[in-house]
N, C-alpha and C. Protein backbone atom coordinates (compact mmCIF):
# COMPACT_ATOMS: atom_id res chain seq x y z
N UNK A 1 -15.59 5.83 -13.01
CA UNK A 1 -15.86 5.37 -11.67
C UNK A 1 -17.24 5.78 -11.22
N UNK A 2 -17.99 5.79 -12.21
CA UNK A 2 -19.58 6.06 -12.00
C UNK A 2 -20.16 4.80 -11.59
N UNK A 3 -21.17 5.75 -9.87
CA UNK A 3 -22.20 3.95 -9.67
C UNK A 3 -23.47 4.39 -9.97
N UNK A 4 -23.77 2.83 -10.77
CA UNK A 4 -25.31 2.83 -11.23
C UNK A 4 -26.14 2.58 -10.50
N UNK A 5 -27.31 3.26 -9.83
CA UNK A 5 -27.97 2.91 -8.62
C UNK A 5 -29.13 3.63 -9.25
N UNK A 6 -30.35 2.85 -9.89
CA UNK A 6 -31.69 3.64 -10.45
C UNK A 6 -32.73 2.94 -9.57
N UNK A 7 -33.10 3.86 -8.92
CA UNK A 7 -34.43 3.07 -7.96
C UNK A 7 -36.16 3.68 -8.77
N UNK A 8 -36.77 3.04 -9.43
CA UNK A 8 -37.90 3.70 -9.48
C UNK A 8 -39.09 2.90 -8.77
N UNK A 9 -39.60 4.34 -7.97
CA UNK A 9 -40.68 4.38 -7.02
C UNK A 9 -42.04 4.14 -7.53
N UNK A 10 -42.65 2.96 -7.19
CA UNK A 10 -44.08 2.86 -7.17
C UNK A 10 -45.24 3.16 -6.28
N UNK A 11 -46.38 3.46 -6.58
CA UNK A 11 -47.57 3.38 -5.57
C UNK A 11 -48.31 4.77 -5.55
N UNK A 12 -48.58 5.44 -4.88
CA UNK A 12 -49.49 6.27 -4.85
C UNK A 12 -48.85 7.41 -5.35
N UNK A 13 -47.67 7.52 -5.41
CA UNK A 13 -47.34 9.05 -4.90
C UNK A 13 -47.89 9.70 -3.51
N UNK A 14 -47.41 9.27 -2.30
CA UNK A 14 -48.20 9.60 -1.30
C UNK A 14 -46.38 9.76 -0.49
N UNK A 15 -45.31 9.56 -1.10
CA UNK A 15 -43.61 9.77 -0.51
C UNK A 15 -43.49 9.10 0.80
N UNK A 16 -44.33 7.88 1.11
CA UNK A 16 -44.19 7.41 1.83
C UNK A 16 -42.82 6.26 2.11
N UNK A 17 -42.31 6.18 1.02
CA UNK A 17 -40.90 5.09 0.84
C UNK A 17 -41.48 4.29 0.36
N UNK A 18 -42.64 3.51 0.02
CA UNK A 18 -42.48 2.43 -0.13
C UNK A 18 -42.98 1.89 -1.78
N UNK A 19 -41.23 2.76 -2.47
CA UNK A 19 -40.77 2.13 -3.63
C UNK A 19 -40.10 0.88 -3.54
N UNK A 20 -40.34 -0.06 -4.82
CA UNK A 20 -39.38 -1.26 -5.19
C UNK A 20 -38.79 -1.23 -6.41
N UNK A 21 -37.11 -1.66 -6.20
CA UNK A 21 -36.04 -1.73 -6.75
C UNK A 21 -36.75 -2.30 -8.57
N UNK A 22 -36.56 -1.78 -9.30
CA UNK A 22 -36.97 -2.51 -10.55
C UNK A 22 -36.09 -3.43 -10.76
N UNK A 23 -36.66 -4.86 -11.37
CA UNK A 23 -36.10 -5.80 -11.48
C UNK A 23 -35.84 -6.41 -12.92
N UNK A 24 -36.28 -5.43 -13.80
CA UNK A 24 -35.46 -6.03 -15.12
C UNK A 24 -34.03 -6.29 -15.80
N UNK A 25 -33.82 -6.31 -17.24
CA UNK A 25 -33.04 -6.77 -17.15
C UNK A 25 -31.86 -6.00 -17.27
N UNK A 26 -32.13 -4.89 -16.62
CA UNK A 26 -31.40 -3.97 -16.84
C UNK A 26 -30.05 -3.98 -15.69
N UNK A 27 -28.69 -4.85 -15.93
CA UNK A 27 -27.88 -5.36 -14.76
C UNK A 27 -27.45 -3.96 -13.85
N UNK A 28 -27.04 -3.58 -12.61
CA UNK A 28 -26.89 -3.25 -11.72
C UNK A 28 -24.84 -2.92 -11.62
N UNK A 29 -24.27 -1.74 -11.72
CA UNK A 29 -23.29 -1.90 -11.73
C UNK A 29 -22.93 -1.59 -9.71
N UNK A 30 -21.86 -2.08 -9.31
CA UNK A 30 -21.52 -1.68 -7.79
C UNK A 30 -19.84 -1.89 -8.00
N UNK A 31 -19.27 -0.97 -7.36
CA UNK A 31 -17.93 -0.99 -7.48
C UNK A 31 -17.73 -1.98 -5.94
N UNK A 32 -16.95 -2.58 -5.94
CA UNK A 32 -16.24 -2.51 -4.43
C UNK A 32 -15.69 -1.72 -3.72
N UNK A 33 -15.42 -1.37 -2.84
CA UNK A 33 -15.02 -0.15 -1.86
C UNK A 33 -14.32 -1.30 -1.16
N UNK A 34 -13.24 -0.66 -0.55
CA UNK A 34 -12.15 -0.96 -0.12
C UNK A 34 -11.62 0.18 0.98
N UNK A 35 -11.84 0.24 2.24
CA UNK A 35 -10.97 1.60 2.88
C UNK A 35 -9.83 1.26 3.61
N UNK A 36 -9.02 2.35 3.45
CA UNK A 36 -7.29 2.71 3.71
C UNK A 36 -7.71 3.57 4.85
N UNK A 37 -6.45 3.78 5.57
CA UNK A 37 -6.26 4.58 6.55
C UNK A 37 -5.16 5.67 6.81
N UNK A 38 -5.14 6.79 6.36
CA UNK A 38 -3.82 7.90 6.03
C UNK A 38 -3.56 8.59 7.08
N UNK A 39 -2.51 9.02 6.98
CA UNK A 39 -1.92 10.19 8.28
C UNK A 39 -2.89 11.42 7.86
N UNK A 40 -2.96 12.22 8.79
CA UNK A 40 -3.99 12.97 8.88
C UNK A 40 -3.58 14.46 8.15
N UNK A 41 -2.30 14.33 7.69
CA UNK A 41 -1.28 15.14 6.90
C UNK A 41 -1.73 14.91 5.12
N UNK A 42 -1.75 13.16 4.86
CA UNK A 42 -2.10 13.23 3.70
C UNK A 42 -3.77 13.48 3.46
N UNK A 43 -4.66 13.42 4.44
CA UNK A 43 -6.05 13.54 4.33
C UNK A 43 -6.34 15.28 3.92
N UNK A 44 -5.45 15.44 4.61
CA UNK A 44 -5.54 17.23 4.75
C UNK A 44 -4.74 17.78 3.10
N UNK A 45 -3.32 17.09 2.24
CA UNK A 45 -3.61 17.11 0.78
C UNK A 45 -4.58 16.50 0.15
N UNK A 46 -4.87 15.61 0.28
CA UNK A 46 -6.04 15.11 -0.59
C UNK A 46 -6.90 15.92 -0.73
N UNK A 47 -8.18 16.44 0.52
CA UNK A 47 -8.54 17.68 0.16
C UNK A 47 -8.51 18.96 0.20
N UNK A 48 -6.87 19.56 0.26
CA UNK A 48 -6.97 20.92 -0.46
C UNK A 48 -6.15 20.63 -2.26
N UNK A 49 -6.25 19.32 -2.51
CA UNK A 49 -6.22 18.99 -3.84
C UNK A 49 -7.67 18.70 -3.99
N UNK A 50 -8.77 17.99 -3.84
CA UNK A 50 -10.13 18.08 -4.46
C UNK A 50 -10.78 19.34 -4.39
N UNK A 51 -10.74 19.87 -3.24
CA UNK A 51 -10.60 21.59 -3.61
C UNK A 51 -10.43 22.36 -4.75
N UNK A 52 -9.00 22.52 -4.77
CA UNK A 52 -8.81 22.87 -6.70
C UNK A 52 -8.98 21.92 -7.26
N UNK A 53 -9.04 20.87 -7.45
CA UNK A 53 -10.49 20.27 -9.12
C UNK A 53 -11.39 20.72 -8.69
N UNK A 54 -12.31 20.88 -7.99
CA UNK A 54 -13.90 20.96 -7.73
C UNK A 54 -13.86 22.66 -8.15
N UNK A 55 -12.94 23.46 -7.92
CA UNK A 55 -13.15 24.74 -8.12
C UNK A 55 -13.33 25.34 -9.44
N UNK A 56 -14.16 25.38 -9.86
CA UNK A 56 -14.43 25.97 -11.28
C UNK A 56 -14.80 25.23 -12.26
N UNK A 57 -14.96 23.84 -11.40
CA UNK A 57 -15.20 22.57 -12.36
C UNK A 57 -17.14 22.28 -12.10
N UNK A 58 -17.62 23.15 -13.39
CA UNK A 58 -18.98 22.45 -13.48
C UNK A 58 -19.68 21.74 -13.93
N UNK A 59 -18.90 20.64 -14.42
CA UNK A 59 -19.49 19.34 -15.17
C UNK A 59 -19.48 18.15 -14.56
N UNK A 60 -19.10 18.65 -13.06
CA UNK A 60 -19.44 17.09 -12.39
C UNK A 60 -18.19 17.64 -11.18
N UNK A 61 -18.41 16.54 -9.73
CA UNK A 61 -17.91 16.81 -8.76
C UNK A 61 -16.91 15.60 -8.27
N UNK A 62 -15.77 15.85 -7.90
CA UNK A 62 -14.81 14.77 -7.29
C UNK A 62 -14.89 14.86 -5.84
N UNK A 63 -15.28 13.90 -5.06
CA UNK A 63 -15.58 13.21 -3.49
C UNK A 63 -14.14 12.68 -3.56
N UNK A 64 -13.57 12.73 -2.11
CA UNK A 64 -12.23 12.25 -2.25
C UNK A 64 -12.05 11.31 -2.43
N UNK A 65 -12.89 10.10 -2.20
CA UNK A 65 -12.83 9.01 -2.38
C UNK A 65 -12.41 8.50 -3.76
N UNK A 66 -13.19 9.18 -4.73
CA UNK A 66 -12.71 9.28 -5.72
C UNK A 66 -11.47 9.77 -6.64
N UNK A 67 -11.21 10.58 -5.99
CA UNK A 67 -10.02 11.44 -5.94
C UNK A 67 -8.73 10.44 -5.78
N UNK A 68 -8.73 10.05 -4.67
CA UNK A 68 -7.70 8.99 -3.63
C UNK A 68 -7.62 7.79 -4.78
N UNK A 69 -8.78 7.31 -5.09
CA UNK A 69 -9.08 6.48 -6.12
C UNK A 69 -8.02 6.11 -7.49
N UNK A 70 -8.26 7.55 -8.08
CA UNK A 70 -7.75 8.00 -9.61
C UNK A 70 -6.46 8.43 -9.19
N UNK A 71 -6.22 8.66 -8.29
CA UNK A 71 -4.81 9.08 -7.96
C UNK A 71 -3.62 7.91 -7.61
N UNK A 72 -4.34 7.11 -7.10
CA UNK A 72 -3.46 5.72 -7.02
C UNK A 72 -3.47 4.93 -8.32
N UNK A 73 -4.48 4.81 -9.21
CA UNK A 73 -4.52 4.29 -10.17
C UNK A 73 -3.59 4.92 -11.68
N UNK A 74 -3.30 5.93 -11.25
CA UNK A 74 -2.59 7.10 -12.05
C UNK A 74 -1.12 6.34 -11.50
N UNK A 75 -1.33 6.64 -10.33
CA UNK A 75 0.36 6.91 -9.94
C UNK A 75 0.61 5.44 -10.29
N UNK A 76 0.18 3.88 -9.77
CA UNK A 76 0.76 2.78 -10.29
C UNK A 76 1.05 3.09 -12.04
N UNK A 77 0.19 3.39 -12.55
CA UNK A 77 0.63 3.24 -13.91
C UNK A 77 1.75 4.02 -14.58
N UNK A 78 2.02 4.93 -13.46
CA UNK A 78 2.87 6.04 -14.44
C UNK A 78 4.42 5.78 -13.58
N UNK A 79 4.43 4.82 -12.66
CA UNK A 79 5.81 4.61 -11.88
C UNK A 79 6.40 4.18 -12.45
N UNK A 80 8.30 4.36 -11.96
CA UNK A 80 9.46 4.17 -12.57
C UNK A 80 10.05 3.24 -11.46
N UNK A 81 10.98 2.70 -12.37
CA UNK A 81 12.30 2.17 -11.00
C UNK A 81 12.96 3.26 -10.06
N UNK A 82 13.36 4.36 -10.64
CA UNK A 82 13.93 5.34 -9.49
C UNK A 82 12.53 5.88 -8.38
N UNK A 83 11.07 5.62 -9.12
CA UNK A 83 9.77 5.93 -8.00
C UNK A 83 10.08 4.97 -7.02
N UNK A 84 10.22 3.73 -6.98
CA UNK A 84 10.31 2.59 -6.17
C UNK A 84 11.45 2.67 -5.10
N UNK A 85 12.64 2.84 -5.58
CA UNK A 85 13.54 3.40 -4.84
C UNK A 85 13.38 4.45 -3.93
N UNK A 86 12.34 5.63 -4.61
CA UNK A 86 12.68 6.43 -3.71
C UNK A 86 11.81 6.27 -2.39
N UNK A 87 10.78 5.64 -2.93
CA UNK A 87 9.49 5.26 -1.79
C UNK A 87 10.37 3.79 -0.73
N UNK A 88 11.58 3.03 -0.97
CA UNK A 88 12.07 2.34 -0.63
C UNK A 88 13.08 3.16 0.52
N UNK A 89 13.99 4.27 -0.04
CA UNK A 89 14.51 4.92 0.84
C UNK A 89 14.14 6.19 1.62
N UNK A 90 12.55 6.35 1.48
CA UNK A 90 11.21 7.13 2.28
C UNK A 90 11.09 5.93 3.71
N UNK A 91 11.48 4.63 3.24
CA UNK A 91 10.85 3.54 4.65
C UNK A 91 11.75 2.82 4.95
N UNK A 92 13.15 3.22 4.28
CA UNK A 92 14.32 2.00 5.25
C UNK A 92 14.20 1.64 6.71
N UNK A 93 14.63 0.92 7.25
CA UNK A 93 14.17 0.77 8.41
C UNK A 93 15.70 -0.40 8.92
N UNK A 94 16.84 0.47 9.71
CA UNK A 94 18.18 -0.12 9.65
C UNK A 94 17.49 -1.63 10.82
N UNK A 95 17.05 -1.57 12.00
CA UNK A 95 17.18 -3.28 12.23
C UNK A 95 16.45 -3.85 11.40
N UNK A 96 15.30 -3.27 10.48
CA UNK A 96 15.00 -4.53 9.59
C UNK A 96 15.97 -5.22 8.77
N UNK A 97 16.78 -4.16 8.05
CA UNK A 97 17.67 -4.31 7.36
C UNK A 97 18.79 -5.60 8.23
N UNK A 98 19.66 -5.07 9.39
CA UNK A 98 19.89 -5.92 9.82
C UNK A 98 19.52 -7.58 10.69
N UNK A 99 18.47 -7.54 10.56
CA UNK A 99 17.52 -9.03 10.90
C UNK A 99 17.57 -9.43 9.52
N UNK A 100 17.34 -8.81 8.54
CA UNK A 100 17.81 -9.77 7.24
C UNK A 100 18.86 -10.17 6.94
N UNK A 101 19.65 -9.53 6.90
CA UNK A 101 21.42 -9.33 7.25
C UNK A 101 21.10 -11.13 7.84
N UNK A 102 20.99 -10.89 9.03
CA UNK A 102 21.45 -12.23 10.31
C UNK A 102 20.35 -13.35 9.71
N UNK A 103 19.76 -12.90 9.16
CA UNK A 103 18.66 -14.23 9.09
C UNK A 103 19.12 -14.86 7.68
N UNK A 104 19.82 -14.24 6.64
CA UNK A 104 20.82 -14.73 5.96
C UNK A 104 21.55 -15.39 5.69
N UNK A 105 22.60 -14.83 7.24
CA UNK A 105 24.01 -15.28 7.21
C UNK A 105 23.45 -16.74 8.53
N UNK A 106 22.83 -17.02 9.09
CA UNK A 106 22.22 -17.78 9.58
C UNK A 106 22.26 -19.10 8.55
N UNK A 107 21.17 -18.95 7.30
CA UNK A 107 21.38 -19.88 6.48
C UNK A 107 22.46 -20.03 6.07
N UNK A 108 23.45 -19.40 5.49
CA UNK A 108 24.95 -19.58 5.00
C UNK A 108 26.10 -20.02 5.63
N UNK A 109 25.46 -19.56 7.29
CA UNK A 109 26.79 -19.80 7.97
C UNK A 109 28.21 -19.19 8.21
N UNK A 110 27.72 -18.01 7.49
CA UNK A 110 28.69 -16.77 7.62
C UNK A 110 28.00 -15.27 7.40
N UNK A 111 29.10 -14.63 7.86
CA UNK A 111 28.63 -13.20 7.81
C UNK A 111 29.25 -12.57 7.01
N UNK A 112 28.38 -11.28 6.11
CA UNK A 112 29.52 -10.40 5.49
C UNK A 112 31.08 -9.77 6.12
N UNK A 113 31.96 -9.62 5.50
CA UNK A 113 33.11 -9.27 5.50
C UNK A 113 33.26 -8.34 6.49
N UNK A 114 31.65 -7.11 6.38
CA UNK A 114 31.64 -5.77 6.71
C UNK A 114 31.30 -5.71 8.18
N UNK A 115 30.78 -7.03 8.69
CA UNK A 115 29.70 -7.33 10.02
C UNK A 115 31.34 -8.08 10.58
N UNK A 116 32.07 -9.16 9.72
CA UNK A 116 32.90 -9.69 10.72
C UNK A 116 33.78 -8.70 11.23
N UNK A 117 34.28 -7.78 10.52
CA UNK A 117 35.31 -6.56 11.14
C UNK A 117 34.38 -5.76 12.11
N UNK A 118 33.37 -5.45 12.04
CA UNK A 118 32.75 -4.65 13.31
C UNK A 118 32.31 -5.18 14.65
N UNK A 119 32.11 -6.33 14.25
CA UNK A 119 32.12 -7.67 15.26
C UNK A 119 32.87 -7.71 16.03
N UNK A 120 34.30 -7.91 15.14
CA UNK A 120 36.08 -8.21 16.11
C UNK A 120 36.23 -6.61 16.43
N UNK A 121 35.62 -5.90 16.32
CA UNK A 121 36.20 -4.45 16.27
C UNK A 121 35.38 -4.12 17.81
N UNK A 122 34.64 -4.46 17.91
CA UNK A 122 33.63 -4.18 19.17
C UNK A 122 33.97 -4.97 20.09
N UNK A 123 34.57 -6.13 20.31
CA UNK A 123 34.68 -7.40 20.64
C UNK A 123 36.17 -7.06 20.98
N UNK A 124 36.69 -6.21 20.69
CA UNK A 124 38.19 -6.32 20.53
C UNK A 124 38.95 -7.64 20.20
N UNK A 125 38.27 -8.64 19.89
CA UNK A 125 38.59 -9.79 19.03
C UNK A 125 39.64 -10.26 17.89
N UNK A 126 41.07 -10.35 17.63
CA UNK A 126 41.41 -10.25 16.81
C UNK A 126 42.09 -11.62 16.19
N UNK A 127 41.71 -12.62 17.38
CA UNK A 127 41.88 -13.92 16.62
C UNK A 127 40.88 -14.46 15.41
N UNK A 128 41.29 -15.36 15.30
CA UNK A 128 40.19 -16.27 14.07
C UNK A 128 38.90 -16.54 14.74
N UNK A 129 37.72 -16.52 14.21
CA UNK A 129 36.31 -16.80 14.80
C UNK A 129 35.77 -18.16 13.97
N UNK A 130 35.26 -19.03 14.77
CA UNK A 130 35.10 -20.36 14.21
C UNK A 130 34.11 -20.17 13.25
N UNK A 131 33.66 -20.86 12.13
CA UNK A 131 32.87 -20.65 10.93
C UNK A 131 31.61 -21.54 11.25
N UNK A 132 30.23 -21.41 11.44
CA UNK A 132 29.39 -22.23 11.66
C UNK A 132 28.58 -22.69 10.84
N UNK A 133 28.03 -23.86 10.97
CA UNK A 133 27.48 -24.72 9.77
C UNK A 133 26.35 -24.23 9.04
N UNK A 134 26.09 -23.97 8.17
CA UNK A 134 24.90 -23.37 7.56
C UNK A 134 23.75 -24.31 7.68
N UNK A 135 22.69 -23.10 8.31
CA UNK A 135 21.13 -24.11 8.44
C UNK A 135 20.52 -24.40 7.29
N UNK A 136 20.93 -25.74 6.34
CA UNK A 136 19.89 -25.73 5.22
C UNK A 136 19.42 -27.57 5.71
N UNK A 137 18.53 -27.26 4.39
CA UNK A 137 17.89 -28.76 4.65
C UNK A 137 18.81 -29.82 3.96
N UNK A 138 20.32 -29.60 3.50
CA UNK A 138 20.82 -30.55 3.63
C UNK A 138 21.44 -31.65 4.36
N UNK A 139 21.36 -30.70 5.67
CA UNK A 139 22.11 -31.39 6.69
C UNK A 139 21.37 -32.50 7.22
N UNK A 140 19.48 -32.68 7.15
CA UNK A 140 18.68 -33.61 7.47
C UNK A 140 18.46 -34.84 6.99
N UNK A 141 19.60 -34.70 5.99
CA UNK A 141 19.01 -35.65 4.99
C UNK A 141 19.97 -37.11 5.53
């Protein structure tokens, strides 16, 4: 994740700036940068983890950016199905869950088994509940 950036300076030697970019054919590497935005919890591991790498490490320095970088690129490659899961039940989120539920049974025209008993159960409901037509695009035709 090294950037190539070689500027050599022409003209007097007088450090006035006014070097130009050499233009041979020597191509120009630039990464894209991309920025995220973290809780201020994971900013605060990130660097007391670049911390210990950088500590005792004298062959070169990790910027978190970089860090954040190699660390996501690590972790996609090295994930499992139970990683996914667990990062799945880190963000459940029960009305999302149930708006899918209904946005479902919407198309089908029925509800699970588990929703009609809590339904009549809340409802004190214990007759039959009419069955409604499922929204698909067959009915347009």
């Amino acid at each position: 994740m090294e950037m190539e950036n070689k500027i050599i300076k022409t003209g007097t030697g007088t450090g006035t700036g006014t070097g130009t970019e050499e233009k041979g054919t020597e191509k120009k590497k630039y990464e894209e940068i991309v920025k995220i935005t973290v809780s201020k919890e994971a900013e605060e591991k990130l660097s007391e983890l670049m911390r210990k790498v950088n500590d005792g490490f004298s062959s070169g320095k990790v910027n978190r950016q970089d860090l954040a970088s190699w660390l996501l690129m690590k972790f996609c490659s090295d994930q499992d199905e139970s990683l996914i899961e667990s990062i799945r039940a880190d963000h459940f989120d029960e009305i999302m869950m149930f708006e899918s539920i209904l946005k479902k049974s919407k198309e089908t025209g029925t509800l699970p088994p588990e929703f009609q008993a809590l339904l009549k159960q809340q409802l004190g409901a214990n007759g039959r509940v009419k069955p409604r037509k499922a929204l698909t695009k067959e009915l347009h035709q």
